[in-house]
Protein backbone atom coordinates (compact mmCIF):
# COMPACT_ATOMS: atom_id res chain seq x y z
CA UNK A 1 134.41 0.75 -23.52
CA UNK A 2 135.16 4.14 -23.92
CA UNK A 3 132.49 6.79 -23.24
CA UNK A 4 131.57 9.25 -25.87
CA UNK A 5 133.14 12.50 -26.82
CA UNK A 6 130.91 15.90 -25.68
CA UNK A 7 131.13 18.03 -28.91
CA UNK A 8 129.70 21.11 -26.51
CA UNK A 9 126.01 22.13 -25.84
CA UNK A 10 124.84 24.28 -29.01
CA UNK A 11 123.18 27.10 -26.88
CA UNK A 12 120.00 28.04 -28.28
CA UNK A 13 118.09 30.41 -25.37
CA UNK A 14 118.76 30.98 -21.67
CA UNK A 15 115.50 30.89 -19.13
CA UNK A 16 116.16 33.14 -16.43
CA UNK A 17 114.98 32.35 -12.39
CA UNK A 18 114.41 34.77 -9.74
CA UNK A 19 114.39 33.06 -6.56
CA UNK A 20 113.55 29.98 -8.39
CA UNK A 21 110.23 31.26 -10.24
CA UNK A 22 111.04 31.50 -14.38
CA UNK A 23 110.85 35.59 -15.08
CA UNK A 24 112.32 35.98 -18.48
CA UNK A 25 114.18 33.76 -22.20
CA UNK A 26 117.50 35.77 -22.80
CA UNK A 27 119.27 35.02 -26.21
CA UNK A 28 122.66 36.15 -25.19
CA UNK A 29 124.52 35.75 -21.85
CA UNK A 30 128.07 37.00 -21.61
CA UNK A 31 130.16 37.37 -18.68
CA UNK A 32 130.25 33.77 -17.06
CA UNK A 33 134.19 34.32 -15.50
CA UNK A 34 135.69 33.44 -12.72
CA UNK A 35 139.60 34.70 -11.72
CA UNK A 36 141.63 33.31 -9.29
CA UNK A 37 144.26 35.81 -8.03
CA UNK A 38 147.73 35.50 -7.59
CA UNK A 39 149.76 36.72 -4.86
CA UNK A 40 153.40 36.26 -4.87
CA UNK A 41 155.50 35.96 -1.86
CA UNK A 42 159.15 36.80 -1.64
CA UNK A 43 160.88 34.59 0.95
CA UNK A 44 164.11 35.99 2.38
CA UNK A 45 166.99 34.88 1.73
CA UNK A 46 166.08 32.72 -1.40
CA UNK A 47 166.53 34.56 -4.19
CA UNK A 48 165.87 31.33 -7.04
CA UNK A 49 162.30 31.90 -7.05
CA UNK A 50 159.00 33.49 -5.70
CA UNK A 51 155.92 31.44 -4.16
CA UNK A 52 153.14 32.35 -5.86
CA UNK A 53 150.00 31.90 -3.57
CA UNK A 54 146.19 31.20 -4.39
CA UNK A 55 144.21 34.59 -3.91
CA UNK A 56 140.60 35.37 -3.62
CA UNK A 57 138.53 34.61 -5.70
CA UNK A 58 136.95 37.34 -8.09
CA UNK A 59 133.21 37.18 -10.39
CA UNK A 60 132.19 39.60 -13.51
CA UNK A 61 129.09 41.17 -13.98
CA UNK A 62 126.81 39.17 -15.93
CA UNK A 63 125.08 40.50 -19.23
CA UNK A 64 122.04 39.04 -20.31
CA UNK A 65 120.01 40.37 -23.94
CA UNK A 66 116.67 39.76 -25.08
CA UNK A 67 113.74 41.48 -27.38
CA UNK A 68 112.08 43.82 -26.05
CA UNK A 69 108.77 42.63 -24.74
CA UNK A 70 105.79 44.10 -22.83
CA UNK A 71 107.25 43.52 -19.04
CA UNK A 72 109.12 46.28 -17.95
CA UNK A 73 110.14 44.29 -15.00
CA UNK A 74 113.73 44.82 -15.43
CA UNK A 75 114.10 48.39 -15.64
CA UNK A 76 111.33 48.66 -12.77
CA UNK A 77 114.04 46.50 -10.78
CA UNK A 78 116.68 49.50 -12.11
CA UNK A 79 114.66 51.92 -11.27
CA UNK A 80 114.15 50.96 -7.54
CA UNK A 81 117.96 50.26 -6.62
CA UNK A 82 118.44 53.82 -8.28
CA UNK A 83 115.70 55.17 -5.61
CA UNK A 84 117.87 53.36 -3.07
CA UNK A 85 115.65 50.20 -2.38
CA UNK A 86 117.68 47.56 -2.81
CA UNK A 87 116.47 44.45 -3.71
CA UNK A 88 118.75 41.64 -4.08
CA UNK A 89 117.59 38.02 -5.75
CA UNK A 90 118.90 34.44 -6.17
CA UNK A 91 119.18 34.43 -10.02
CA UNK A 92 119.35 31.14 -12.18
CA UNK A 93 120.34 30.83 -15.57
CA UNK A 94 119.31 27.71 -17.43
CA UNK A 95 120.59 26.58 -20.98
CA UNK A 96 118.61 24.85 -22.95
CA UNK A 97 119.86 23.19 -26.19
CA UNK A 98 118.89 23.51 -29.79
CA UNK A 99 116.28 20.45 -29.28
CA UNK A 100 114.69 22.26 -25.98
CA UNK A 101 115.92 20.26 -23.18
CA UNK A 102 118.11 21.93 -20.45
CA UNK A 103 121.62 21.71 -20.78
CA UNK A 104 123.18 23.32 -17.98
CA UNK A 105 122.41 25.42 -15.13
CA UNK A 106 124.08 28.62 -13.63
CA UNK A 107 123.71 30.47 -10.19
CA UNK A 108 124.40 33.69 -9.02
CA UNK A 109 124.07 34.63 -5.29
CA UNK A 110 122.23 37.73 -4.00
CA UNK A 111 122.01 39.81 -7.91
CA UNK A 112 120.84 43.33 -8.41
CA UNK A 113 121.20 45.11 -11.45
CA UNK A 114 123.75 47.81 -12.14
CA UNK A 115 122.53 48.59 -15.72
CA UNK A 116 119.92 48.63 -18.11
CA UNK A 117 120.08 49.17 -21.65
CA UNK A 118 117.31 50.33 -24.01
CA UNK A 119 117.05 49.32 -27.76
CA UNK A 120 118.87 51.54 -30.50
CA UNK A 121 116.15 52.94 -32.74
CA UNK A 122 116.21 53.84 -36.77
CA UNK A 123 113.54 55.17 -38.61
CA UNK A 124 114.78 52.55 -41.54
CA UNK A 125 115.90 49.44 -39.15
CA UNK A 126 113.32 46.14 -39.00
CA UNK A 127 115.40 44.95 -36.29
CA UNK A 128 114.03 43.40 -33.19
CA UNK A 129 114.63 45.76 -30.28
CA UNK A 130 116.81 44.63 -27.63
CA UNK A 131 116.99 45.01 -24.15
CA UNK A 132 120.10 44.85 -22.08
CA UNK A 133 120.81 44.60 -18.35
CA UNK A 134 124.02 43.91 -16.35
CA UNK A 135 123.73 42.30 -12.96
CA UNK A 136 126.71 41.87 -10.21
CA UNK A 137 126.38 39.42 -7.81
CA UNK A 138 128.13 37.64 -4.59
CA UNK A 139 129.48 34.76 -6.20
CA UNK A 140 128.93 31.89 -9.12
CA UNK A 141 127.91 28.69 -8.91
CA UNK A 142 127.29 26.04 -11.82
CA UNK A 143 124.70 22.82 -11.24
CA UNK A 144 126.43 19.81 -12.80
CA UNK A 145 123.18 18.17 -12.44
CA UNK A 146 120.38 18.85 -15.97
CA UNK A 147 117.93 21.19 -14.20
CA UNK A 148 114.12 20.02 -13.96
């Protein structure tokens, strides 16, 4: 018997981890890539084609959004690596689906923030504020397994 299709996770929010301790629900994640570089190597002497050789490896920034709340923990974060105290953290993503049970699960070694992004404000705008912030990070890995 054949096993059923996966129509995709319908992302609904994103619970964010420091150093496996829940800090933060994101709405909006962008940035999850992963490049493999090519390097191409001419051989001498054979002129009918190049070898084209597996490269390191290279991550984006991640970009996470959310309303603006109360905690000001990630500009505070900001803030610091600006005074020169770095402070680098394990950071997990978790998605959880439309009916609130984790989907999938994201990790991103030794994260710091690089920047931080206020809302936009209009005298005339009911929108809910936003907060941005951009992390880098040493490297990407996904858990196949549904976190806890």
């Amino acid at each position: 018997m054949a096993e059923p299709i996966d129509d995709g996770i319908p992302s609904c929010r994103f619970y964010v981890a420091f150093n496996g301790v829940t800090q933060a629900v994101f709405t909006e994640l962008s940035g999850l890539a992963m490049e493999l570089t090519v390097e191409d190597v001419e051989e001498g002497g054979n002129n009918h084609f190049v070898h084209r050789l597996p490269g390191r490896c290279k991550v984006s920034n991640i970009t996470l959004k959310r309303g603006m709340t109360k905690s000001n923990e990630f500009m505070a974060w900001i803030v610091d690596m600006a005074k020169g105290t770095v402070k680098r953290r394990n950071v997990t993503v978790s998605l959880f689906s439309a009916d609130g049970k984790p989907a999938v699960q994201w990790s991103f070694a030794n994260a710091y923030p690089v920047k931080w992004s206020g809302p936009q404000f209009k005298a005339d705008d009911t929108a809910v504020a936003i907060e941005t912030v951009e992390f880098a990070h040493d490297g990407m890995t996904d858990n196949p397994k549904t976190p806890k």
